[in-house]
Protein backbone atom coordinates (compact mmCIF):
# COMPACT_ATOMS: atom_id res chain seq x y z
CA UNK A 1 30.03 -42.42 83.04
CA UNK A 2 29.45 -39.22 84.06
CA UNK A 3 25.87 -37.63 84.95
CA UNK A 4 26.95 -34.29 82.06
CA UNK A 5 27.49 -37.86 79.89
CA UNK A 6 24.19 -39.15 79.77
CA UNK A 7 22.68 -35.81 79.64
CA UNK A 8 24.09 -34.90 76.71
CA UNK A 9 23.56 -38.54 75.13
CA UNK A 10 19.96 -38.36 75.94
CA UNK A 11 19.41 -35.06 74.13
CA UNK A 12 21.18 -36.06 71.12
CA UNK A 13 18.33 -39.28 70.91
CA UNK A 14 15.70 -36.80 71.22
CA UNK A 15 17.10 -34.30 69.03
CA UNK A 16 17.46 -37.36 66.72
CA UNK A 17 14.15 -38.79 66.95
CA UNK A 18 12.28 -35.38 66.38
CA UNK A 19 14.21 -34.54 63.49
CA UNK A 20 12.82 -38.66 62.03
CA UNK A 21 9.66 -37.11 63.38
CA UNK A 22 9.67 -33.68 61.24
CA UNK A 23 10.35 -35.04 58.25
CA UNK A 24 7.78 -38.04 58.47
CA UNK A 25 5.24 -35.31 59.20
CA UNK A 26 6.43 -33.24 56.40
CA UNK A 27 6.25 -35.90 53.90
CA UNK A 28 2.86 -37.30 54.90
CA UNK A 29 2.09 -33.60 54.41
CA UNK A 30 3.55 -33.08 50.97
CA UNK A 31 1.89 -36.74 50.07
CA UNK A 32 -1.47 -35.57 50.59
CA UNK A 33 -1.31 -32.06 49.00
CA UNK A 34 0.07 -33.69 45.63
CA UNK A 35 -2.89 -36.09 45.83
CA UNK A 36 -5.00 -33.44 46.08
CA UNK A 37 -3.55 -31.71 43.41
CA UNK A 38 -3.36 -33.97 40.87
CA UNK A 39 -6.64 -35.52 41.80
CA UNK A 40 -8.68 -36.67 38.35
CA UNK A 41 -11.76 -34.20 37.98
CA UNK A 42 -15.22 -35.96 38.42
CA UNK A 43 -16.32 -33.59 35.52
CA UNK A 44 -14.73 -32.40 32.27
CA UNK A 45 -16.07 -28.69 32.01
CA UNK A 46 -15.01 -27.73 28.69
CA UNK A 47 -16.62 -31.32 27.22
CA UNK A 48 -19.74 -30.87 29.02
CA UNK A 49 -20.29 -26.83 27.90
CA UNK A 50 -19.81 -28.32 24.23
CA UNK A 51 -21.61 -31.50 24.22
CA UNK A 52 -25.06 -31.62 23.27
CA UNK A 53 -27.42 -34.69 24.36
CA UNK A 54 -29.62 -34.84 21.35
CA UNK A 55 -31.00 -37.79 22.74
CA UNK A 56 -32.95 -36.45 25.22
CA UNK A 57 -34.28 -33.52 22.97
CA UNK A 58 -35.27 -35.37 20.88
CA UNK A 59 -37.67 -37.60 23.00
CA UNK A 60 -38.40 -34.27 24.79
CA UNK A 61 -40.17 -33.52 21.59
CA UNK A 62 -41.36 -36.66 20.65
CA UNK A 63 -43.69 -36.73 23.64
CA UNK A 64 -44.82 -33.33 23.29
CA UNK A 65 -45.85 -34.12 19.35
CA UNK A 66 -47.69 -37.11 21.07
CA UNK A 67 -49.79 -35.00 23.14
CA UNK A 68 -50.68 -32.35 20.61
CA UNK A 69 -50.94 -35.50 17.78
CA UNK A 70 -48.71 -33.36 15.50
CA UNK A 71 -45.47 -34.38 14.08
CA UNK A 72 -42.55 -32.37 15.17
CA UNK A 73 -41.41 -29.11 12.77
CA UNK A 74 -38.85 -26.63 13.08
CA UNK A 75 -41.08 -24.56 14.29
CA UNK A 76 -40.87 -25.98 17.68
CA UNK A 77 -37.54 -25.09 18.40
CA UNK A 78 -38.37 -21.54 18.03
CA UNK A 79 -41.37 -22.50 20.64
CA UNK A 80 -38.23 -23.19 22.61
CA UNK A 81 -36.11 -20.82 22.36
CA UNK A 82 -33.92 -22.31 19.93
CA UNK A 83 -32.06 -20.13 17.10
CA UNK A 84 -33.05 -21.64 14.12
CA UNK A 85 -30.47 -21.76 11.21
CA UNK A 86 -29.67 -19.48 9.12
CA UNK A 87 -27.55 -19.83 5.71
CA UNK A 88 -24.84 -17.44 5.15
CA UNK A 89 -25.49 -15.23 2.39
CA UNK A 90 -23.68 -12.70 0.68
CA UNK A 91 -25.65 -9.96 1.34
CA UNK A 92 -24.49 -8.96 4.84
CA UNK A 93 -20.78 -7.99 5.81
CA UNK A 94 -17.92 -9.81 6.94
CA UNK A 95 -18.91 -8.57 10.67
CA UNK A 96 -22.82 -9.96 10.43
CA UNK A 97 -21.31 -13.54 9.59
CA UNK A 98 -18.65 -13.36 12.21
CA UNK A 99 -22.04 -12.23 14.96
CA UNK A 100 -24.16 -15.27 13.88
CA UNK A 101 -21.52 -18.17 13.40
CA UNK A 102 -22.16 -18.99 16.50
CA UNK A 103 -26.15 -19.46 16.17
CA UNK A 104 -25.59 -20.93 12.89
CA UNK A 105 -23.68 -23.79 14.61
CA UNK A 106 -25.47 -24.34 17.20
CA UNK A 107 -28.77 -24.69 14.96
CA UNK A 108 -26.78 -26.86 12.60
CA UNK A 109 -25.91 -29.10 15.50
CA UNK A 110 -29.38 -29.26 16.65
CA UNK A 111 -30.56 -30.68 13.27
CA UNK A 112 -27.73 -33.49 13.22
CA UNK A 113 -29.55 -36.78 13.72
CA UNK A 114 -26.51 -38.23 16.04
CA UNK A 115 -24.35 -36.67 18.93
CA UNK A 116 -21.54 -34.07 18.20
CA UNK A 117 -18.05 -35.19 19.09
CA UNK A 118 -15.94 -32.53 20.51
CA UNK A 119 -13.99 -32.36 17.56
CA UNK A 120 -16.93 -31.92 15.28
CA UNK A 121 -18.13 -28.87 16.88
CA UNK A 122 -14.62 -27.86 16.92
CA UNK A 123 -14.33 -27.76 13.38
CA UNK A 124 -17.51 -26.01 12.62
CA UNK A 125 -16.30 -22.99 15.02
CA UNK A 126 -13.53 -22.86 12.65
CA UNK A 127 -15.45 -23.01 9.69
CA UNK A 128 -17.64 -20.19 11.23
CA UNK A 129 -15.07 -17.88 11.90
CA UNK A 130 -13.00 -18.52 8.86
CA UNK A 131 -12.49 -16.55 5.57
CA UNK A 132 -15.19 -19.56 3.64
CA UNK A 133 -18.24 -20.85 4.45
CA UNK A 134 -18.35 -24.70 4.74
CA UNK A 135 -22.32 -24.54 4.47
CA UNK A 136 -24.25 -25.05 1.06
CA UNK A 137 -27.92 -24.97 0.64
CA UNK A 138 -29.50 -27.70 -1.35
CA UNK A 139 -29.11 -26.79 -4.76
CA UNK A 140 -30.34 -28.66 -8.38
CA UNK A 141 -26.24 -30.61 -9.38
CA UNK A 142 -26.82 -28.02 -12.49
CA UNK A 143 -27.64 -24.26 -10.93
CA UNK A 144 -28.51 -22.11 -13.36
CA UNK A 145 -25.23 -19.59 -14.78
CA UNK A 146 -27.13 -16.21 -13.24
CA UNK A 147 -27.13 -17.84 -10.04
CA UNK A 148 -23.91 -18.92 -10.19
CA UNK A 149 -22.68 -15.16 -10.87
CA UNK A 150 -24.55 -13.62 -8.43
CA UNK A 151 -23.09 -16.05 -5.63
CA UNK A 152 -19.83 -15.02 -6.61
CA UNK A 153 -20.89 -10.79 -6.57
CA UNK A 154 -19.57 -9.32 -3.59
CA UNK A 155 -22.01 -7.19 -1.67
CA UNK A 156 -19.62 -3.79 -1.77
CA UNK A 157 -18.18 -2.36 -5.29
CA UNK A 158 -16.01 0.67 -4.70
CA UNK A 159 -16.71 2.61 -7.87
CA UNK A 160 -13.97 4.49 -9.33
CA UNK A 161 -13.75 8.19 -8.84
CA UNK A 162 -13.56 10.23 -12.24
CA UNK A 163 -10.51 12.33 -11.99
CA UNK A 164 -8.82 14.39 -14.21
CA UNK A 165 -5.62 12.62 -15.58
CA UNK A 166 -3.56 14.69 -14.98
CA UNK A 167 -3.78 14.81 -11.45
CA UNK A 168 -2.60 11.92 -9.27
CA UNK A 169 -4.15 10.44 -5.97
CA UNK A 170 0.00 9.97 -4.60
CA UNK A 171 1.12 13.19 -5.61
CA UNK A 172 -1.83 15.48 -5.23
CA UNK A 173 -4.30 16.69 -2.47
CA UNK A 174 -7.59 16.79 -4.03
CA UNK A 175 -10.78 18.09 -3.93
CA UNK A 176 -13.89 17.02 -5.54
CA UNK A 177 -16.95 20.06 -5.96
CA UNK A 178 -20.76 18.47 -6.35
CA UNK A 179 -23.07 20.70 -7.59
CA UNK A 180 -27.30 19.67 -7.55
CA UNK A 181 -27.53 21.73 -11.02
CA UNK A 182 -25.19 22.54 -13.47
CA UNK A 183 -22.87 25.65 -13.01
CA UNK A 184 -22.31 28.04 -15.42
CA UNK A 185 -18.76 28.60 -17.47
CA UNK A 186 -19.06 32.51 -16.02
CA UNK A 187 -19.69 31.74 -12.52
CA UNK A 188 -16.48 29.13 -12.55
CA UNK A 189 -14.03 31.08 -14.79
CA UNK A 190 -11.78 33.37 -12.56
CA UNK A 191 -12.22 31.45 -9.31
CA UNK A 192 -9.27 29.70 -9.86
CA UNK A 193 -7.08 33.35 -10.24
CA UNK A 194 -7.34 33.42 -6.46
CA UNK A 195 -4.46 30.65 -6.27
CA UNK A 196 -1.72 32.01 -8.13
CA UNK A 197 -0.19 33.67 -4.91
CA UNK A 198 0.76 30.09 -3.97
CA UNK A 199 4.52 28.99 -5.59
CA UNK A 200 3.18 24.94 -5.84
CA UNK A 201 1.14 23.32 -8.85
CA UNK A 202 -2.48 23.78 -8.28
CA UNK A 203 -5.09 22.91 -10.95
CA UNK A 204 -8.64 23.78 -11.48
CA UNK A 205 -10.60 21.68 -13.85
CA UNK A 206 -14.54 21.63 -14.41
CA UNK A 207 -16.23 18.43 -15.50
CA UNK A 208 -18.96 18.91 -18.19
CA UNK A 209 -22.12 18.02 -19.12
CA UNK A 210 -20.62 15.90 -21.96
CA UNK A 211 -18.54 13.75 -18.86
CA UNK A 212 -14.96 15.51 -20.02
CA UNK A 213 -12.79 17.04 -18.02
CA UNK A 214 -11.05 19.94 -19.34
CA UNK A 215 -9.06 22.76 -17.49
CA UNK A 216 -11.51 25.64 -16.18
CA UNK A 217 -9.36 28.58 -17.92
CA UNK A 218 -9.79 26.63 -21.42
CA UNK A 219 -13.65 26.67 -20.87
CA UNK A 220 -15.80 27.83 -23.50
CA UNK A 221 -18.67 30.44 -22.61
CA UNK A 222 -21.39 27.76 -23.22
CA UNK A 223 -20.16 25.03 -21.25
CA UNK A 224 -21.58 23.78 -17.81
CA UNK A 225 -19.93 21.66 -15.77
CA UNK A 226 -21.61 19.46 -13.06
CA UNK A 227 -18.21 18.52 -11.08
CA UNK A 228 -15.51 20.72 -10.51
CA UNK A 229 -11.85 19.75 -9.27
CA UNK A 230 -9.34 21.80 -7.72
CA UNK A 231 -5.79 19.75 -6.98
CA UNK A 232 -3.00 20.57 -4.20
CA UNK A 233 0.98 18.82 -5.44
CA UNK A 234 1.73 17.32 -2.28
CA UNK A 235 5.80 17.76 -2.50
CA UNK A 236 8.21 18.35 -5.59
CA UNK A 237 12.30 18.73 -5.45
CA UNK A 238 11.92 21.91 -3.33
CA UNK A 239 10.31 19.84 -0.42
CA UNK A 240 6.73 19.12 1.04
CA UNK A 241 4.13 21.90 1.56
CA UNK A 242 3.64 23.76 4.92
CA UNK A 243 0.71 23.39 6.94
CA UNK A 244 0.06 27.01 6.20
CA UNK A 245 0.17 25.87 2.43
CA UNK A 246 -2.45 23.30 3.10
CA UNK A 247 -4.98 25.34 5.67
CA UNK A 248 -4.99 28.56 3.14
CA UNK A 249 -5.89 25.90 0.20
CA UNK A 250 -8.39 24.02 2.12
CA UNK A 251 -10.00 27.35 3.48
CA UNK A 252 -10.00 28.58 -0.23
CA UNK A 253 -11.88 25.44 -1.54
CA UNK A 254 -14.39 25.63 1.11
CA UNK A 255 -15.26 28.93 0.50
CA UNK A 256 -15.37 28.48 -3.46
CA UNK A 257 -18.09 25.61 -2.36
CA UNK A 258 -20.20 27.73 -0.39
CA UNK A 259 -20.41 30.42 -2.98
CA UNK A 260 -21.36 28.19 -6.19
CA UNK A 261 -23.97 25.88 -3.01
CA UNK A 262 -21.93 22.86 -3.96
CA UNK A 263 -20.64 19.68 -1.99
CA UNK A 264 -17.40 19.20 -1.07
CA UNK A 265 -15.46 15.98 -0.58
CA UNK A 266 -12.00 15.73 -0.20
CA UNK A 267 -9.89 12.76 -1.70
CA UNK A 268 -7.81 10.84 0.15
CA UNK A 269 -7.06 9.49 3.85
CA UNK A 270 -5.05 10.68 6.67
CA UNK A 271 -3.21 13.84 7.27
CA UNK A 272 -2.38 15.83 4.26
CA UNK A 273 0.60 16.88 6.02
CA UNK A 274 1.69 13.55 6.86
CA UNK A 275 1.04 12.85 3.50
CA UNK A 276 3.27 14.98 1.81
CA UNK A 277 6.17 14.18 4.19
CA UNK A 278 5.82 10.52 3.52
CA UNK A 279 5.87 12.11 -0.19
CA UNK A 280 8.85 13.83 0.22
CA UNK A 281 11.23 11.19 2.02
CA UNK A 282 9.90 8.76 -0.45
CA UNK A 283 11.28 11.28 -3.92
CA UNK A 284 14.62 11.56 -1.69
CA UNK A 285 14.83 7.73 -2.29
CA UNK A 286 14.00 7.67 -5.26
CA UNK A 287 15.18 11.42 -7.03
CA UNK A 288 18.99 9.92 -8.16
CA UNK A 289 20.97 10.88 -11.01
CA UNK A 290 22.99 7.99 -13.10
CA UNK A 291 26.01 9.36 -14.13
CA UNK A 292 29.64 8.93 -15.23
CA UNK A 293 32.48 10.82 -16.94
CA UNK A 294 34.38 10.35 -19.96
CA UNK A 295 38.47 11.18 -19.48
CA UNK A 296 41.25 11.61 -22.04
CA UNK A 297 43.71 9.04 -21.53
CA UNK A 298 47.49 10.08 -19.89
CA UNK A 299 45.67 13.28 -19.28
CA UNK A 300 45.53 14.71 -22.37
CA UNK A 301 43.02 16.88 -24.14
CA UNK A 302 40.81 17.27 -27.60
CA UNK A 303 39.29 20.00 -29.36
CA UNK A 304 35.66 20.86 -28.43
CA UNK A 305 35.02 21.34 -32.30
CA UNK A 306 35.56 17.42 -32.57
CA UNK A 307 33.53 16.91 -29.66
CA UNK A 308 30.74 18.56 -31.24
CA UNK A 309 31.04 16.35 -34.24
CA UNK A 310 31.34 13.06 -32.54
CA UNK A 311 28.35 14.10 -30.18
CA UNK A 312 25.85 16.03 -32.52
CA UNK A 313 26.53 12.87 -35.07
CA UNK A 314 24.50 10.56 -32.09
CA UNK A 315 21.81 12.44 -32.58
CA UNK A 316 22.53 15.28 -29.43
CA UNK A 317 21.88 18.86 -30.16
CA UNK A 318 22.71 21.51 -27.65
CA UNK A 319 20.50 22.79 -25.27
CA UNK A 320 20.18 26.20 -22.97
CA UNK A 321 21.23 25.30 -20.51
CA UNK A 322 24.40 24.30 -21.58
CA UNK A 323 24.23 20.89 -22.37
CA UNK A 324 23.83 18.86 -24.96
CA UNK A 325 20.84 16.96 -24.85
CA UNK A 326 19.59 12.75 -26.09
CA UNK A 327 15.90 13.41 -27.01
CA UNK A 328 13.32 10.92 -27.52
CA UNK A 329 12.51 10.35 -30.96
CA UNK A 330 8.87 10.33 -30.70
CA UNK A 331 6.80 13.16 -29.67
CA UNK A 332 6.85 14.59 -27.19
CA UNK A 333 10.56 14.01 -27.62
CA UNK A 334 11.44 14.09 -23.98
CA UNK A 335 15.12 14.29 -22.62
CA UNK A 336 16.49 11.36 -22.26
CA UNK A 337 20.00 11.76 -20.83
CA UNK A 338 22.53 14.84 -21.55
CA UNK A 339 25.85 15.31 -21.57
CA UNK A 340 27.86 18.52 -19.88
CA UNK A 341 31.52 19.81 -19.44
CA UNK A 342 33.36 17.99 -17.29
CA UNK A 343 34.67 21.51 -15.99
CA UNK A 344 31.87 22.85 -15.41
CA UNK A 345 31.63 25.34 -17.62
CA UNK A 346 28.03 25.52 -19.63
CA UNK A 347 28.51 24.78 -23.17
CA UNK A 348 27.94 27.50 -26.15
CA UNK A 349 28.56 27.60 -29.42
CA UNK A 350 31.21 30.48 -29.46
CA UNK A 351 33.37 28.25 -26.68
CA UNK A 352 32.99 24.66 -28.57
CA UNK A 353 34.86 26.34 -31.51
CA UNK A 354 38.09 27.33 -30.00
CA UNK A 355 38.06 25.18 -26.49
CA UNK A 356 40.22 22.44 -25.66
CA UNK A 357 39.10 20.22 -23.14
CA UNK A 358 40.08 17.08 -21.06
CA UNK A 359 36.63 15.40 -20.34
CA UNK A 360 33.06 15.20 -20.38
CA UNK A 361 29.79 13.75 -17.76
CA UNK A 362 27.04 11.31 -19.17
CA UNK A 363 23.82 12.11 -16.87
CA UNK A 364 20.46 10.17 -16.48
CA UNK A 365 18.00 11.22 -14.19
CA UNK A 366 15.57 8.16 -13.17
CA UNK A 367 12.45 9.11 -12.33
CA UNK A 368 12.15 11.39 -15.48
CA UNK A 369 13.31 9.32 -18.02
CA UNK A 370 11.10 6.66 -19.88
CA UNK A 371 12.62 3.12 -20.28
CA UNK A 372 15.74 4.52 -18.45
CA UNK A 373 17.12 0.93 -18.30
CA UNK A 374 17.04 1.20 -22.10
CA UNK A 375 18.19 4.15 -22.30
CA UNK A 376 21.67 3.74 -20.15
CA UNK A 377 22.31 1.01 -22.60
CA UNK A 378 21.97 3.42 -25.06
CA UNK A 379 24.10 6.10 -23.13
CA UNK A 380 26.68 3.33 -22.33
CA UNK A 381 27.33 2.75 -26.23
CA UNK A 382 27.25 6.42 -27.00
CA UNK A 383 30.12 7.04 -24.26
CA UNK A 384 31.98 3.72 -25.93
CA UNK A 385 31.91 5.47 -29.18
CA UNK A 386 32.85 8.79 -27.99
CA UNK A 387 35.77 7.58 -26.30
CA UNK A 388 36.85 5.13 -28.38
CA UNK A 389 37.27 8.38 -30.94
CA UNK A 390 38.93 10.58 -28.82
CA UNK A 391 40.97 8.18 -27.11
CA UNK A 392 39.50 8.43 -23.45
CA UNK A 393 38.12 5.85 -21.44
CA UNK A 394 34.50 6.19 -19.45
CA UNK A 395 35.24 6.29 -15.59
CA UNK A 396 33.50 7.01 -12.40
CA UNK A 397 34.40 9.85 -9.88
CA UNK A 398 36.56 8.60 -8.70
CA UNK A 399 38.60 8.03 -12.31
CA UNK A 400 38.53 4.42 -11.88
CA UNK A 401 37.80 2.81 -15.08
CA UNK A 402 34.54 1.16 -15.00
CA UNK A 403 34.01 -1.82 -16.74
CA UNK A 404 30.86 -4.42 -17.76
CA UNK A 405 30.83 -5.49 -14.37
CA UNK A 406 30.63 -2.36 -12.95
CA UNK A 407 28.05 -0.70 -15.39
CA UNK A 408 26.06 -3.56 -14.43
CA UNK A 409 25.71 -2.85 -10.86
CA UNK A 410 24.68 0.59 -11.93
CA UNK A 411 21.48 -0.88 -14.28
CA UNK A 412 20.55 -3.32 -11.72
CA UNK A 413 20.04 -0.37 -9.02
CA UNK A 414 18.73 2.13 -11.88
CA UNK A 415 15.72 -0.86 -12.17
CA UNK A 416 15.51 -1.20 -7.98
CA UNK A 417 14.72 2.17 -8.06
CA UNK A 418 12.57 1.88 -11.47
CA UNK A 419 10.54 -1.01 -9.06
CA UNK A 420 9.76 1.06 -6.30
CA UNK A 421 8.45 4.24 -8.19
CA UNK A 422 5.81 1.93 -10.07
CA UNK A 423 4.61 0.12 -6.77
CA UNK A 424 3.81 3.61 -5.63
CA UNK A 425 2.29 4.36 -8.73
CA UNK A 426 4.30 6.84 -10.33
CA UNK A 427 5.58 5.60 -13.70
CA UNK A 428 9.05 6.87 -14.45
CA UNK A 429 9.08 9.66 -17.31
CA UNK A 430 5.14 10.31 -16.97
CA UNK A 431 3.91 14.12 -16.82
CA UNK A 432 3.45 12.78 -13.31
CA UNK A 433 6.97 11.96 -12.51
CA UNK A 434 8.45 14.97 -14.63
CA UNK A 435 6.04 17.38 -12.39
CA UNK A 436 7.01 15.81 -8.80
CA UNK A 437 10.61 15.56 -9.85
CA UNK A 438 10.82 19.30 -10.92
């Protein structure tokens, strides 16, 4: 064997036997750093911070009642620094209970005659910060019925603001005048001239002494009023007001309140802006016409004369603007649905006497129509008998014949829509609805 031979056999056994070496080291290492790690704690903080020895208070103040020969009171723990407890009441906020839950706990826990668990004190946090109080005072098994109603008062009562009905918290920017004495009909009456250079609805009403609201230019000489009202619409079919719009109102009010040395308050929150965009994109949702047209069949035609007959015998009678119009029957016998030429061309009586024509177009506009699922059904059967006289058939526009199923689909969305106009509070067909929607 050669000398390079046993070199190079030697340094392999070292190389060998340091690499063993390494890794023992490396693992006694590792070893010891997990058993550090995962070491078991000698204390528990979170248990001791919550537990309470009430043991050792308690003989704490046994011996001091000894020395003084007096029996131990509450009133020691306040010697010591101890909140005392205090029973919720309903008198403060929601934010007073949520500051003292924790002092009523920990006063509560002081008075328990054994030790706290963890999971005790646990559960009386939660019953602290919750939405009901856990804790009851010692009360007769029969309280009288007052006390039983004023537990269940709430502290705050919003009180409704009088407002003139027909203005609308939704649709209008308003703003309410206080005066400290009443102000006379004269010094009110003409104010309100100053707005008619704007194109949107404002209003102007005076509340008198009587409590009635009545519009300011319908005053009587001898009337006071001791709240005035002056109202903003918010949006309507054209679109929402400018900001102009709203700064040139708002400046107008203002000064009307300095001059008559009344109060002003202004109704609603946010942006008024903001407001009547949000106004706006919510009538595009909403602001949709039902409609469908009535067709000759095979493309023929009929005489407008018997049109008139057939339609005026449902009870329609032709309006000016050129279409015949379903009023209600009650007062204030408010359109209900019309009907127009299918060409286009307005109606008149001169042209339904010599006319022939191949169709004609049902329309119902939603948000102005009362009951307007009741009264497609009644449009629906109108446009049945119509056609069945003049031998047409009711189709869409695309001139595909719609049938039940398809007439359905139309009165389910007509009440979606219906839905969402009353959870904003505007009722479909109100003077509200007809005045945004115009």
């Amino acid at each position: 064997m050669s000398d390079l031979l046993i070199i190079l056999v030697v340094l392999g056994a070292l190389i060998v036997v340091g690499v063993l070496a390494f890794n023992w080291w490396q693992e006694k290492k590792y070893k010891s750093r997990i058993a550090n790690d995962f070491k078991p704690s000698k204390r528990d903080v979170l248990i001791e911070d919550f537990q309470l020895n009430t043991e050792n208070l308690r003989q704490a103040q046994v011996k001091s009642a000894i020395k003084q020969k007096l029996e131990p009171s509450i009133d020691e723990f306040s010697q010591h620094g101890i909140a005392q407890r205090k029973e919720p009441v309903f008198e403060h906020s929601l934010s007073d209970l949520s500051d003292t839950s924790h002092e009523v706990t920990t006063a509560a826990t002081l008075e328990a005659d054994t030790q706290l668990s963890v999971e005790d004190i646990a559960l009386e946090d939660i019953e602290a910060f919750g939405g009901t109080s856990q804790y009851t005072q010692n009360e007769p098994a029969t309280p009288d019925k007052e006390e039983t109603t004023l537990d269940k008062t709430p502290a705050y009562v919003m009180e409704e603001v009088s407002m003139p009905s027909e203005l609308h918290a939704q649709i209008d920017l308003i703003a309410f005048l206080y005066a400290a004495i009443p102000i006379a009909q004269a010094k009110v009456v003409g104010l309100e001239t100053q707005f008619k250079e704007f194109s949107e609805h404002i209003f102007a009403f005076g509340l008198t002494t009587d409590d009635a609201w009545i519009m300011i230019d319908e005053a009587k000489p001898e009337q006071n009023f001791t709240q005035l009202a002056y109202s903003l619409q918010l949006a309507d079919r054209g679109g929402p007001v400018t900001r102009a719009t709203l700064n040139r109102f708002q400046h107008m009010v203002e000064t009307i309140g300095l001059d008559l040395s009344a109060h002003v308050e202004w109704q609603g929150a946010g942006d008024p802006l903001n407001n009547a965009m949000s106004l706006d994109q919510f009538c595009i949702e909403v602001d949709k016409t039902v409609g469908f047209h009535l067709l000759a069949n095979n493309g023929a035609s009929f005489h407008a004369t018997k049109l008139r007959g057939l339609v005026e015998a449902q009870g329609l009678q032709l309006g000016n603007d050129g279409r015949f119009h379903h009023l209600q029957t009650v007062k204030p016998h408010q359109l209900e649905f019309a009907i127009k030429n299918y060409e286009g061309n307005a109606f008149s009586a001169e042209m339904l006497k010599s006319s022939v024509m191949h169709g004609i177009t049902f329309q119902l506009d939603i948000p102005t129509a009362k009951n307007s699922a009741d009264v497609f059904d009644n449009m629906v059967q109108i446009a049945k008998h119509i056609a069945k006289s003049l031998d047409a058939s009711i189709v869409d526009d695309n001139r595909k014949v719609l049938g039940d199923i398809q007439l359905e689909k139309i009165r389910q969305q007509l009440k979606v829509i219906n839905a969402t106009m009353i959870a904003k509070g505007i009722i479909p067909g109100s003077t509200h609805a007809l005045r945004l929607f115009s």
